[in-house]
N, C-alpha and C. Protein backbone atom coordinates (compact mmCIF):
# COMPACT_ATOMS: atom_id res chain seq x y z
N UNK A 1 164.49 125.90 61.04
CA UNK A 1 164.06 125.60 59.67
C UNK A 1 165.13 124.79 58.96
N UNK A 2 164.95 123.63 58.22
CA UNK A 2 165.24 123.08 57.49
C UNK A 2 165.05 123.04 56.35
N UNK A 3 165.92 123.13 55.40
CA UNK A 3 165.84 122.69 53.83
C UNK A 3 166.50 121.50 53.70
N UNK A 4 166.41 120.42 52.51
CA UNK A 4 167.23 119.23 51.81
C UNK A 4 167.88 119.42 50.87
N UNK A 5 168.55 119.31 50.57
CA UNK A 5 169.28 118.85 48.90
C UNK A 5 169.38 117.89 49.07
N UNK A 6 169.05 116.85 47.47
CA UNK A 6 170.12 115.78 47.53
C UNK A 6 170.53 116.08 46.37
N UNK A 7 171.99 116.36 46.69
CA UNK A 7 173.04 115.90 45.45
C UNK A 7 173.77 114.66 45.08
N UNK A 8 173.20 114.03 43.48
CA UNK A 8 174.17 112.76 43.38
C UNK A 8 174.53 113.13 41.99
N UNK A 9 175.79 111.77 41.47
CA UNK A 9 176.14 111.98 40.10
C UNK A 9 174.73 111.81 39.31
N UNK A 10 175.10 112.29 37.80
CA UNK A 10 174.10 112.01 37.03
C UNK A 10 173.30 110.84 37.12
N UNK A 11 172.00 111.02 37.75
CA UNK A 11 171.26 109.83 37.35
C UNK A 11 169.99 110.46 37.20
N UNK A 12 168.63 109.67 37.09
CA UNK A 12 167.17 110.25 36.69
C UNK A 12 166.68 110.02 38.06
N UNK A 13 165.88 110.98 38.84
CA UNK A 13 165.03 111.05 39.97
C UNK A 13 163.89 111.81 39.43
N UNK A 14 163.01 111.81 40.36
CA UNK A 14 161.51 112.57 40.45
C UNK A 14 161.89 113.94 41.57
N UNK A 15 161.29 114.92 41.29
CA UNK A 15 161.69 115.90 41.70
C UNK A 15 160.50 115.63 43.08
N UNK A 16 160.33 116.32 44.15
CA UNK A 16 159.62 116.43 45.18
C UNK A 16 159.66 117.91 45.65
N UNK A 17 158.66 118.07 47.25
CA UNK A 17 159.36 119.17 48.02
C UNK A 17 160.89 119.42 48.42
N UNK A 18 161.47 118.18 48.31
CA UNK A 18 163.67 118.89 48.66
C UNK A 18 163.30 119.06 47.33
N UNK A 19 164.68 120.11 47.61
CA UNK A 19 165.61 120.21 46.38
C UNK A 19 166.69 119.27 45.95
N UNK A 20 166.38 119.00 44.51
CA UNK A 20 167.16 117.43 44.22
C UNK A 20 167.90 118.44 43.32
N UNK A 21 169.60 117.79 43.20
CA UNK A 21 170.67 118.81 42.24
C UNK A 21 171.16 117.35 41.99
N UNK A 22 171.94 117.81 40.59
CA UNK A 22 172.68 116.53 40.55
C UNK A 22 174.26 116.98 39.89
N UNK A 23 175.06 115.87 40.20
CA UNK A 23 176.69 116.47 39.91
C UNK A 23 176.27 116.20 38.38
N UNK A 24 177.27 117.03 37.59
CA UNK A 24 177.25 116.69 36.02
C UNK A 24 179.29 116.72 36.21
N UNK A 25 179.68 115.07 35.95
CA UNK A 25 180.71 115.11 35.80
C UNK A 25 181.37 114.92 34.41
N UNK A 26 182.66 115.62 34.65
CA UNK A 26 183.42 115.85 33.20
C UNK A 26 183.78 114.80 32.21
N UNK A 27 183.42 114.85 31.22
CA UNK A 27 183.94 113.81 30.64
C UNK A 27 185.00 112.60 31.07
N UNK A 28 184.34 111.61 30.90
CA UNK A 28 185.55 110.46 31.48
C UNK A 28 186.05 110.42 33.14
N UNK A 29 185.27 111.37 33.25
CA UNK A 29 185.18 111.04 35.11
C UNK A 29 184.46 109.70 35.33
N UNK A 30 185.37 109.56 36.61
CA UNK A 30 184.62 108.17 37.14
C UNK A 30 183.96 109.06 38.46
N UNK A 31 183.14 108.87 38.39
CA UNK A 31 182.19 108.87 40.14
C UNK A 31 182.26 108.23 41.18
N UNK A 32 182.76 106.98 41.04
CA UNK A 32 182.09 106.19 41.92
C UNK A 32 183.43 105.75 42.61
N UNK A 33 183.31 104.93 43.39
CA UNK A 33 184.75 103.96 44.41
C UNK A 33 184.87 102.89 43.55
N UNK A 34 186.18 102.68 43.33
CA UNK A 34 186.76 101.54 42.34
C UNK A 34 187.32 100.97 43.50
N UNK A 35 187.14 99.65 43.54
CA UNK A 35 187.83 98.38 44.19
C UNK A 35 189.21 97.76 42.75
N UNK A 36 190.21 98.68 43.05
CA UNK A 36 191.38 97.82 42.49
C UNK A 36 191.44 96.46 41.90
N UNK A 37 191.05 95.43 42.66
CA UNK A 37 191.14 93.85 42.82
C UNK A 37 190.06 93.36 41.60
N UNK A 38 189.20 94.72 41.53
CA UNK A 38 187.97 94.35 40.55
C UNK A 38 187.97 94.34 39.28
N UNK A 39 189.18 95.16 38.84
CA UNK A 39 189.89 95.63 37.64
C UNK A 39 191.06 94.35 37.05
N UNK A 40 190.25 93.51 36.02
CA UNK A 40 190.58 92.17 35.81
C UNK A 40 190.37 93.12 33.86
N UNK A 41 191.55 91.76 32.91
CA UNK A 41 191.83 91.96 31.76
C UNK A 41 190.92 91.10 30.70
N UNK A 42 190.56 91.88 29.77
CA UNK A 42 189.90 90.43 28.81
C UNK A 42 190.12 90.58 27.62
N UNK A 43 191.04 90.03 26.83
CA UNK A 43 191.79 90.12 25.87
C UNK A 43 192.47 91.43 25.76
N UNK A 44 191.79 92.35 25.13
CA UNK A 44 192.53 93.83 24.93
C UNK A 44 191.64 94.33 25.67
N UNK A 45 190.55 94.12 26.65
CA UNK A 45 189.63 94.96 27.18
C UNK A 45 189.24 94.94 28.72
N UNK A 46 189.44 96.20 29.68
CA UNK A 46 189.66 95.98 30.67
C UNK A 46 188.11 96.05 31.59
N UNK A 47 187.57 95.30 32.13
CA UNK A 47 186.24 95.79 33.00
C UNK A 47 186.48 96.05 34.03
N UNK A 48 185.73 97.36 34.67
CA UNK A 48 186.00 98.01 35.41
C UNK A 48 184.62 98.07 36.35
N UNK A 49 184.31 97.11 37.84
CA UNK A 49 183.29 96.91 38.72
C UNK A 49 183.57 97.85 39.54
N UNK A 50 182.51 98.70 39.99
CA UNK A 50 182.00 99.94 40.62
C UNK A 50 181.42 100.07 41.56
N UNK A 51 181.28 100.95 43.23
CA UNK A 51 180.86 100.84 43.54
C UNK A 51 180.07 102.34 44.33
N UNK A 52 178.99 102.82 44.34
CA UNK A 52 178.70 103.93 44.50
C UNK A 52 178.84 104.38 45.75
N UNK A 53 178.98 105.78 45.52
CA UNK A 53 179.92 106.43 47.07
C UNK A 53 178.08 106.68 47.93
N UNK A 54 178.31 106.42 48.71
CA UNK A 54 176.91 106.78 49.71
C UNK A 54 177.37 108.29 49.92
N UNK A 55 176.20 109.47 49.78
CA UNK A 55 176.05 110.42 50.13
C UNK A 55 176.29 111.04 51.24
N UNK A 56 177.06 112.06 51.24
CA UNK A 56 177.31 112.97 52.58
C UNK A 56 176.13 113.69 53.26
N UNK A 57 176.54 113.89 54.32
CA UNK A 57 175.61 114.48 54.98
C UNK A 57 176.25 115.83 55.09
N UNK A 58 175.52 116.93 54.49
CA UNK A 58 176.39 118.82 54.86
C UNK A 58 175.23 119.51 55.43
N UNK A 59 175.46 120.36 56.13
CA UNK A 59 174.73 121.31 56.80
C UNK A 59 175.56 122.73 56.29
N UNK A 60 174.92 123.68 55.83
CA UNK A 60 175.51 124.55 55.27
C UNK A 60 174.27 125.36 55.70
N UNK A 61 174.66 127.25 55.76
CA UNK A 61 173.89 127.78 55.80
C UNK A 61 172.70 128.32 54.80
N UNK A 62 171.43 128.70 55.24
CA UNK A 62 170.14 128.90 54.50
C UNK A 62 170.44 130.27 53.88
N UNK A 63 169.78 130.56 52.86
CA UNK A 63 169.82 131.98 52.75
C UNK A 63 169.06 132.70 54.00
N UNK A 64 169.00 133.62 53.82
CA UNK A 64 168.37 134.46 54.53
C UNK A 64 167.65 135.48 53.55
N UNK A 65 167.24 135.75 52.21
CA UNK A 65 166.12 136.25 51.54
C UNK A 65 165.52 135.86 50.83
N UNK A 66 165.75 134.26 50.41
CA UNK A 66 165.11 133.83 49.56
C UNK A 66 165.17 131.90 49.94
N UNK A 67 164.03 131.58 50.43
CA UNK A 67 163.73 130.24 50.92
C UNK A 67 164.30 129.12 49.93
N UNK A 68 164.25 128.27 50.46
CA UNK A 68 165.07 127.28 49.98
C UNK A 68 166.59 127.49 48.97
N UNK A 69 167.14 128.30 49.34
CA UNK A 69 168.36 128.51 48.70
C UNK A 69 169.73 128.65 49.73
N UNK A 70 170.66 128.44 49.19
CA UNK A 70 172.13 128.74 49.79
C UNK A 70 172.39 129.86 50.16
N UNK A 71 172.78 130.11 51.64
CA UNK A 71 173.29 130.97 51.95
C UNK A 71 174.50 131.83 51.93
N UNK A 72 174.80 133.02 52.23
CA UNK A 72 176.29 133.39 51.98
C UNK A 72 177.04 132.92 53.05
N UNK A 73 178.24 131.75 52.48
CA UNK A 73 179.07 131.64 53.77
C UNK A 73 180.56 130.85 53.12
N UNK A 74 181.42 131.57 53.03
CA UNK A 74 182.38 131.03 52.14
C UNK A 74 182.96 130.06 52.91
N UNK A 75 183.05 129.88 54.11
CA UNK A 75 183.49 128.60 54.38
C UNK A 75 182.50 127.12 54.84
N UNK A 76 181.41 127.42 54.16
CA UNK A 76 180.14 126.55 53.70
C UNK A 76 181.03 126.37 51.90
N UNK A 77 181.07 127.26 50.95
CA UNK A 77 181.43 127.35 49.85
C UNK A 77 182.47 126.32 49.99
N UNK A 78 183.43 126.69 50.75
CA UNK A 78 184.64 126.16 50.47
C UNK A 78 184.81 124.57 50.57
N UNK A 79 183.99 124.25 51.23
CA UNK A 79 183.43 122.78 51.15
C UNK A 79 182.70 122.36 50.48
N UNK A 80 181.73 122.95 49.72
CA UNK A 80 180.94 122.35 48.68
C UNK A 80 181.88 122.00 47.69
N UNK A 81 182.02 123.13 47.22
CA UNK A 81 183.17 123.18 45.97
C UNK A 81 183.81 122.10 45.65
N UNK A 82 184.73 121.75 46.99
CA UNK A 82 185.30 120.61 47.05
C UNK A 82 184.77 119.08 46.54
N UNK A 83 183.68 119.47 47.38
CA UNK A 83 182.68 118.26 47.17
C UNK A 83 182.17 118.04 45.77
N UNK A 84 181.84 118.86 45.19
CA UNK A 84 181.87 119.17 43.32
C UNK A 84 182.89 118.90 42.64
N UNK A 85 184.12 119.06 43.13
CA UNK A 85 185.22 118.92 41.92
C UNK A 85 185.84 117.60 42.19
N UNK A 86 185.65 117.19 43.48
CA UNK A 86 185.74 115.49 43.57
C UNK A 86 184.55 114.75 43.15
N UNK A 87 183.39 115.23 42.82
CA UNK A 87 182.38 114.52 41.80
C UNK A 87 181.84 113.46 43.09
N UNK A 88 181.75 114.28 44.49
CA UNK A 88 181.38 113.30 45.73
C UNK A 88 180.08 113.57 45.65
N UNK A 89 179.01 112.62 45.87
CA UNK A 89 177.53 113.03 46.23
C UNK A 89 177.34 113.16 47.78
N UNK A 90 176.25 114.33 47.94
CA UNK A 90 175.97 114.79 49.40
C UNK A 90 174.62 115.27 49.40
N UNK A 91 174.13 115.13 50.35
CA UNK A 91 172.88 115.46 51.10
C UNK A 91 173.01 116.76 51.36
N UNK A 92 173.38 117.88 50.74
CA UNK A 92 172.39 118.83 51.79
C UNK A 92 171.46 119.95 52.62
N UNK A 93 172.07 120.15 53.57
CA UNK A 93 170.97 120.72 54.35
C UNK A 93 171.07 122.11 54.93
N UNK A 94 169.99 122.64 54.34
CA UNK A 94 170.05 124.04 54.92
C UNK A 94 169.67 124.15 55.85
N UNK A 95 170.56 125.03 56.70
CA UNK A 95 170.09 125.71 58.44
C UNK A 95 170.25 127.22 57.98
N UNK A 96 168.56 127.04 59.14
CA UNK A 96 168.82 129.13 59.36
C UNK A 96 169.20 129.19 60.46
N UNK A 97 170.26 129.80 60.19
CA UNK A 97 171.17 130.31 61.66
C UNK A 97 170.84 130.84 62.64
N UNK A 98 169.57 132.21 62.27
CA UNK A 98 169.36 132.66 62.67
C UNK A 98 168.10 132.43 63.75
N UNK A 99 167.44 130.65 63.33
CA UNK A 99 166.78 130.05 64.47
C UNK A 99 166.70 128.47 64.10
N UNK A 100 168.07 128.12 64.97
CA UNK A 100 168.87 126.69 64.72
C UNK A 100 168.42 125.45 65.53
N UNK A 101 167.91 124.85 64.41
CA UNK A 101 167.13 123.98 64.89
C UNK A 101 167.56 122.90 66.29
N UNK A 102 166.86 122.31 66.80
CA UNK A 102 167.25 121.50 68.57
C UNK A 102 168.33 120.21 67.40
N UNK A 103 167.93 119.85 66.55
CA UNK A 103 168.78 118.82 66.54
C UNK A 103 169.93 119.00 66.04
N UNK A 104 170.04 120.61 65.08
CA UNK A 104 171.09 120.81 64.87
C UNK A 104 172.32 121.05 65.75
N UNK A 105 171.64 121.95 66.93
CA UNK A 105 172.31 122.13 68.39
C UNK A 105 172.89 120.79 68.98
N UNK A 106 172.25 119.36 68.58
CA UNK A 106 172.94 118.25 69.06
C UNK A 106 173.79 117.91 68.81
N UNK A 107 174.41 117.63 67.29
CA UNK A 107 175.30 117.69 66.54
C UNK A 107 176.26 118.13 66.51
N UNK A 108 176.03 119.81 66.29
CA UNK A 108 177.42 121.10 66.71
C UNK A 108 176.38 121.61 68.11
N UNK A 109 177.26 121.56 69.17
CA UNK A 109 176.71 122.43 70.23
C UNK A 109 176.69 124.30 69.81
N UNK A 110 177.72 124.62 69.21
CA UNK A 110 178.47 125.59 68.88
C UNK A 110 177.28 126.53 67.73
N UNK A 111 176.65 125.61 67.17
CA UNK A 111 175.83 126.21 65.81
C UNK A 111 176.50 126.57 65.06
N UNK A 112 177.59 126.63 64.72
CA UNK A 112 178.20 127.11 63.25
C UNK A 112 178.26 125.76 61.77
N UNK A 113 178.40 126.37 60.90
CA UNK A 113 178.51 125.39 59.91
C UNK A 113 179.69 126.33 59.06
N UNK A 114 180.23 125.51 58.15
CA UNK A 114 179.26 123.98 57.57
C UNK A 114 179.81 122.55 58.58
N UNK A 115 179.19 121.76 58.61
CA UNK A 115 179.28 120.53 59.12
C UNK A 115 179.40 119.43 58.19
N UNK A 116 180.10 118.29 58.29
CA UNK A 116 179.55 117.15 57.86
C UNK A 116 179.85 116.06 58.19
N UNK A 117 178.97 115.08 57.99
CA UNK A 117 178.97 113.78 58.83
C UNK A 117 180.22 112.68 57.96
N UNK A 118 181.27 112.24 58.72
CA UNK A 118 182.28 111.68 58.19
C UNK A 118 182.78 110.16 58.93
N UNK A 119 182.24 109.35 58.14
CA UNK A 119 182.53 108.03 59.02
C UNK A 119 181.78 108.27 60.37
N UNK A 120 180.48 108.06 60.24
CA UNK A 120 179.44 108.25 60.88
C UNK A 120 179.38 109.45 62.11
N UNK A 121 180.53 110.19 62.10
CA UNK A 121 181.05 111.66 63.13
C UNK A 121 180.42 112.66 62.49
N UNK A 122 179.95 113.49 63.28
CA UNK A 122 180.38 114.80 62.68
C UNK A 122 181.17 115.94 62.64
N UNK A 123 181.76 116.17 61.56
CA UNK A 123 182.94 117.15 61.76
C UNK A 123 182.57 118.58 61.27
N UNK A 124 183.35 119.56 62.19
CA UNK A 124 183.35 120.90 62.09
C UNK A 124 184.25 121.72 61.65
N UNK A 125 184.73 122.67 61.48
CA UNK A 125 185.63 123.72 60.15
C UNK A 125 185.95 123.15 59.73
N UNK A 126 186.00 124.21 58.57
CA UNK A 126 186.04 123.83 57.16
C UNK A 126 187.48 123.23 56.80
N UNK A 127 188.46 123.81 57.53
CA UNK A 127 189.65 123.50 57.24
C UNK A 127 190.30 121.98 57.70
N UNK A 128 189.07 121.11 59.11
CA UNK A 128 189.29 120.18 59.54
C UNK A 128 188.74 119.52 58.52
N UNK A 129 187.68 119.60 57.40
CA UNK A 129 186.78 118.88 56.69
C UNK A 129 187.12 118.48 55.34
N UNK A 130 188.04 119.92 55.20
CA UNK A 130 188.76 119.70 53.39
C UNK A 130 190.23 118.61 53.56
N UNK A 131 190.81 118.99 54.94
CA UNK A 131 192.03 118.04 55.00
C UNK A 131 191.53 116.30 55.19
N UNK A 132 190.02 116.29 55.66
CA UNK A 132 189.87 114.71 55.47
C UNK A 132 189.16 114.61 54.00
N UNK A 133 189.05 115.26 53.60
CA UNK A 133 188.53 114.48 52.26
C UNK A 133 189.66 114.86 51.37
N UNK A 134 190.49 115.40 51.47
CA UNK A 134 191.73 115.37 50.96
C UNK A 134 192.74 114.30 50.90
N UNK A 135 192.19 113.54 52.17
CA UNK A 135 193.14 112.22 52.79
C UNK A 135 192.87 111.35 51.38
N UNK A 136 191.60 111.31 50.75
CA UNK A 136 191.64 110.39 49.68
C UNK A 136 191.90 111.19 48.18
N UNK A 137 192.85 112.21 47.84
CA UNK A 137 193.28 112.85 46.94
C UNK A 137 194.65 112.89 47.01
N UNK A 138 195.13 114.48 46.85
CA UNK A 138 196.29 114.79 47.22
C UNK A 138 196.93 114.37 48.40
N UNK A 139 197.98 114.21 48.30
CA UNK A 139 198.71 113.65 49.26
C UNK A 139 200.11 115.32 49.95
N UNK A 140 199.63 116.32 49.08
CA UNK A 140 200.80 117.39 49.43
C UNK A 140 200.58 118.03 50.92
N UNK A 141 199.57 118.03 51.71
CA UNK A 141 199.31 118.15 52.69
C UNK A 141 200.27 117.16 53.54
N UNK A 142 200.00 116.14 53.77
CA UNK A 142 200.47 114.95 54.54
C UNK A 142 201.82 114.40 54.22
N UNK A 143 202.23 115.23 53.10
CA UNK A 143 203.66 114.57 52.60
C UNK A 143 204.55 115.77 53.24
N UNK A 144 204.19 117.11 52.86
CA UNK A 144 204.99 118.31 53.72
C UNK A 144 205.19 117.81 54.60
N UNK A 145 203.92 118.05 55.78
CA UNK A 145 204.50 117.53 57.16
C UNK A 145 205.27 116.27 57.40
N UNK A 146 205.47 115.16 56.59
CA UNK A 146 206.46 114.25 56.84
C UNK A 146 207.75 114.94 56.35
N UNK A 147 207.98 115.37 55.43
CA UNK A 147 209.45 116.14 54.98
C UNK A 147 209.70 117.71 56.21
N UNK A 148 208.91 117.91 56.69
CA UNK A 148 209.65 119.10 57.60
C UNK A 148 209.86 118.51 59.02
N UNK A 149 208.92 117.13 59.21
CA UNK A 149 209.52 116.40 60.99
C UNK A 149 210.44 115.51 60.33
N UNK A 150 210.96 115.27 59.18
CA UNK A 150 211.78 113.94 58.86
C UNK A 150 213.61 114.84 59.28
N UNK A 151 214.14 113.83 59.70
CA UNK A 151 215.22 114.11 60.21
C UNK A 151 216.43 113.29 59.39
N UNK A 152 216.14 112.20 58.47
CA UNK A 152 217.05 111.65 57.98
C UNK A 152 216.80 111.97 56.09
N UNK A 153 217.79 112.70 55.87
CA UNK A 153 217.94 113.34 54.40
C UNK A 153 217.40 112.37 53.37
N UNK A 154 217.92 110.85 53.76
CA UNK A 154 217.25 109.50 52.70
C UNK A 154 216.75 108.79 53.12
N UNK A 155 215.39 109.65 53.49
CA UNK A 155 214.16 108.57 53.69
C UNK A 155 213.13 108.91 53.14
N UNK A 156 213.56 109.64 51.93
CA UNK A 156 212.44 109.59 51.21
C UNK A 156 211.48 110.22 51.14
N UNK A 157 211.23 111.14 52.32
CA UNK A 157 210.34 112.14 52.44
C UNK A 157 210.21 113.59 51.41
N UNK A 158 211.37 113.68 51.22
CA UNK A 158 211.92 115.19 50.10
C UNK A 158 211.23 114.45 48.60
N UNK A 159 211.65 113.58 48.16
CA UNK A 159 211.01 112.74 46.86
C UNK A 159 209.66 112.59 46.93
N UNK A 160 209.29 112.49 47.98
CA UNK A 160 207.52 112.07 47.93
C UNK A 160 206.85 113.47 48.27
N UNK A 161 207.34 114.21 48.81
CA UNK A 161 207.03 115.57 48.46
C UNK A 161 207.19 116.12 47.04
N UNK A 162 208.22 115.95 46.25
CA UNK A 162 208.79 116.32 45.09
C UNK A 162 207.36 115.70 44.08
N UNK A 163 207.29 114.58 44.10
CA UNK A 163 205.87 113.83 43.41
C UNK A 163 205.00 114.30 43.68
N UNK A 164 204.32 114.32 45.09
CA UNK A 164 203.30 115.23 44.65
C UNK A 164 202.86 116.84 44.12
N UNK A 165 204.05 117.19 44.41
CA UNK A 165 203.71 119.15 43.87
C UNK A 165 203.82 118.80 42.64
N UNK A 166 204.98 117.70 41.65
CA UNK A 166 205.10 117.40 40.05
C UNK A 166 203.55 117.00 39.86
N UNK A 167 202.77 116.34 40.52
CA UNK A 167 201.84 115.45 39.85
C UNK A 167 200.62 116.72 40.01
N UNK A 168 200.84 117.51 41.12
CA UNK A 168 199.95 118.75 41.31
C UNK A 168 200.26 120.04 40.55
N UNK A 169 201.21 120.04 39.95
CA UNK A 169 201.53 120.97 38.48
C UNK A 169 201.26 120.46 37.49
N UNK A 170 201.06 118.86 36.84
CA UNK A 170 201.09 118.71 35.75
C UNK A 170 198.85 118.66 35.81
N UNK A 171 198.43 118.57 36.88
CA UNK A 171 196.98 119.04 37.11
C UNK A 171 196.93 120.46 36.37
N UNK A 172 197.69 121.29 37.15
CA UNK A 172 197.13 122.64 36.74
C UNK A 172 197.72 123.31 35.45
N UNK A 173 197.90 122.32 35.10
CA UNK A 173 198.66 122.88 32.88
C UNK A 173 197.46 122.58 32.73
N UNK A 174 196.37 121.65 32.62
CA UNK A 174 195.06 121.40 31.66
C UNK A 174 193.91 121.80 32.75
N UNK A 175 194.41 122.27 33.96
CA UNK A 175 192.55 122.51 35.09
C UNK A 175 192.65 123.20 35.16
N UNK A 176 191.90 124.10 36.12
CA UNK A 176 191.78 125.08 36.90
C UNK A 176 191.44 124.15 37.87
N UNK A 177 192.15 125.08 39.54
CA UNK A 177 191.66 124.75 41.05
C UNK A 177 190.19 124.05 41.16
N UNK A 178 188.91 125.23 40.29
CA UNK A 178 187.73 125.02 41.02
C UNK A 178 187.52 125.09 39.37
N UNK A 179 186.36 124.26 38.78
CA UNK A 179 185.61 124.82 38.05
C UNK A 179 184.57 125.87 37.51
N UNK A 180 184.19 126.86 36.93
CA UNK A 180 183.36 127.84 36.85
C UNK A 180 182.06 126.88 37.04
N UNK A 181 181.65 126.11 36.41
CA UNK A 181 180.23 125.53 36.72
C UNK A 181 180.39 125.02 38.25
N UNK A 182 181.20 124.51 38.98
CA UNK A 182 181.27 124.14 40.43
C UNK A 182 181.10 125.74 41.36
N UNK A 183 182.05 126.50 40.87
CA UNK A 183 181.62 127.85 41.45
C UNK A 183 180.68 128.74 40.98
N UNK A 184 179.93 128.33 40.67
CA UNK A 184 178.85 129.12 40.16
C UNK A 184 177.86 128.60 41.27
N UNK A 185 177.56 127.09 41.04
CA UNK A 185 176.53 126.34 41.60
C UNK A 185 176.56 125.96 43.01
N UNK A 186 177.61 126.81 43.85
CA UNK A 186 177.95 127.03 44.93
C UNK A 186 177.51 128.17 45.22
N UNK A 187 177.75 129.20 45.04
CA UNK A 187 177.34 130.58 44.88
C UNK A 187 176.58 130.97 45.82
N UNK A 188 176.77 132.12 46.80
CA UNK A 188 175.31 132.58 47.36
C UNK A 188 174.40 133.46 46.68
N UNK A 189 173.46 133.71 46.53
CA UNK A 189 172.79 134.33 45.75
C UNK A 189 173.09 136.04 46.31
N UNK A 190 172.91 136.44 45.10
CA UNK A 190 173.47 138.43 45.11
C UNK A 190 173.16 138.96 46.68
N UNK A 191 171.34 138.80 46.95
CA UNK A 191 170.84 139.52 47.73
C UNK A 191 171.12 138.86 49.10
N UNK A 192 172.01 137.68 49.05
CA UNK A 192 172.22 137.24 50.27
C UNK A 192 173.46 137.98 50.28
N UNK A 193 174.24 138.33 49.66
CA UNK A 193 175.68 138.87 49.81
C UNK A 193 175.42 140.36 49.95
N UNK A 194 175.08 140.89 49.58
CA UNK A 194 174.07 142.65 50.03
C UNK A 194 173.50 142.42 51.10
N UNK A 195 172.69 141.40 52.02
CA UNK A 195 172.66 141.96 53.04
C UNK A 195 173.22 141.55 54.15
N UNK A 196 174.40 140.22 53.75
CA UNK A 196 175.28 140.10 54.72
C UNK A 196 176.34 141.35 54.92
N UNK A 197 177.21 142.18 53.68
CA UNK A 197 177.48 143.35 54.10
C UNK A 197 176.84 144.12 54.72
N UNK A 198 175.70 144.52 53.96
CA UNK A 198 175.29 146.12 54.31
C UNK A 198 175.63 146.58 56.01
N UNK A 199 175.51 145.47 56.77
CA UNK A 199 175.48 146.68 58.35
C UNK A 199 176.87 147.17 58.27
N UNK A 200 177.72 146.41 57.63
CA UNK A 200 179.24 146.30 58.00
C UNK A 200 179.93 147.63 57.24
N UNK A 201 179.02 147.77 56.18
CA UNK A 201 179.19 148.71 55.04
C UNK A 201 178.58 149.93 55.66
N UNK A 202 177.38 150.06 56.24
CA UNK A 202 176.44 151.27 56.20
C UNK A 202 176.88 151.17 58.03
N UNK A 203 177.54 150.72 58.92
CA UNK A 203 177.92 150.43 60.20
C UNK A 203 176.90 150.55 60.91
């Protein structure tokens, strides 16, 4: 069984059989991919040419009590989320795990999710999935590991570490990590989380 989402930034669609969601980004967010080179001056006023991010492809799990909804799976969560607070649009798609579809089996042999399709691949855990879409954010991931293999004290590696944790503290004086509306709208629903415990609970 399959479900759809499509999630994009704010725009107007017609609703259908998928489920259509849309990002609502924060004030003065930009959405989209800026081309640098495009960003030209005109008198006191700067125009800024845009170009829209093409949609991800996610496979995340289905509920299991209530059709067409999100399932409980925090490391499905932990990738949406992401995908919400970078204001990325994505496709997606619910799998029931519990009878996984042939093409999903092509994709991940393995059946687990979440999945998603990245530079036309598809990639698997969550933790392989947040460090590439991280590649176009923070840089504190990728700067550590250059400062703990760097072997020469002035090369710069300790400073470019130093920048990003400064530039990743002066984030968290005015944010929070995740937003409450991003974690909310991630969420598995109650009765999916009651009966993913209960055997574990009642053994």
């Amino acid at each position: 069984m399959l479900t759809t989402a499509k999630i994009h930034p704010a725009a107007s669609a017609v609703l259908s059989s998928s489920i259509k969601h849309h990002l609502r980004p924060p004030p003065n967010a930009v959405v989209f991919r800026t081309n640098p080179n495009s960003l030209r001056r005109r008198g006191t006023t700067r125009t800024l040419t845009v170009a829209m991010v093409a949609p991800l492809d996610v496979c995340a799990k289905a509920s299991t009590t209530v059709p067409n909804k999100l399932g409980d799976c925090p490391f499905c969560q932990r990738v949406l989320l992401t995908l919400e607070e970078k204001h990325l649009p994505y496709d997606l798609k619910l799998v029931d795990l519990g009878n996984k579809p042939e093409w999903f089996l092509k994709i991940n042999s393995e059946g687990k999710v979440p999945v998603v399709k990245l530079d036309e691949k598809w990639v698997a855990d969550s933790d392989i999935i947040i460090q590439a879409l991280e590649e176009n954010g923070s840089k504190i991931f990728s700067t550590f590991i250059g400062f703990l293999k760097s072997k020469d004290p002035k090369d710069g590696t300790e400073q470019a570490l130093l920048n990003e944790l400064s530039s990743f503290n002066d984030y968290l004086k005015e944010n929070s990590i995740f937003s409450l509306d991003s974690f909310v709208k991630t969420s598995a629903l109650k009765e999916d989380v009651i009966a993913g415990w209960r055997p574990k609970v009642l053994g």
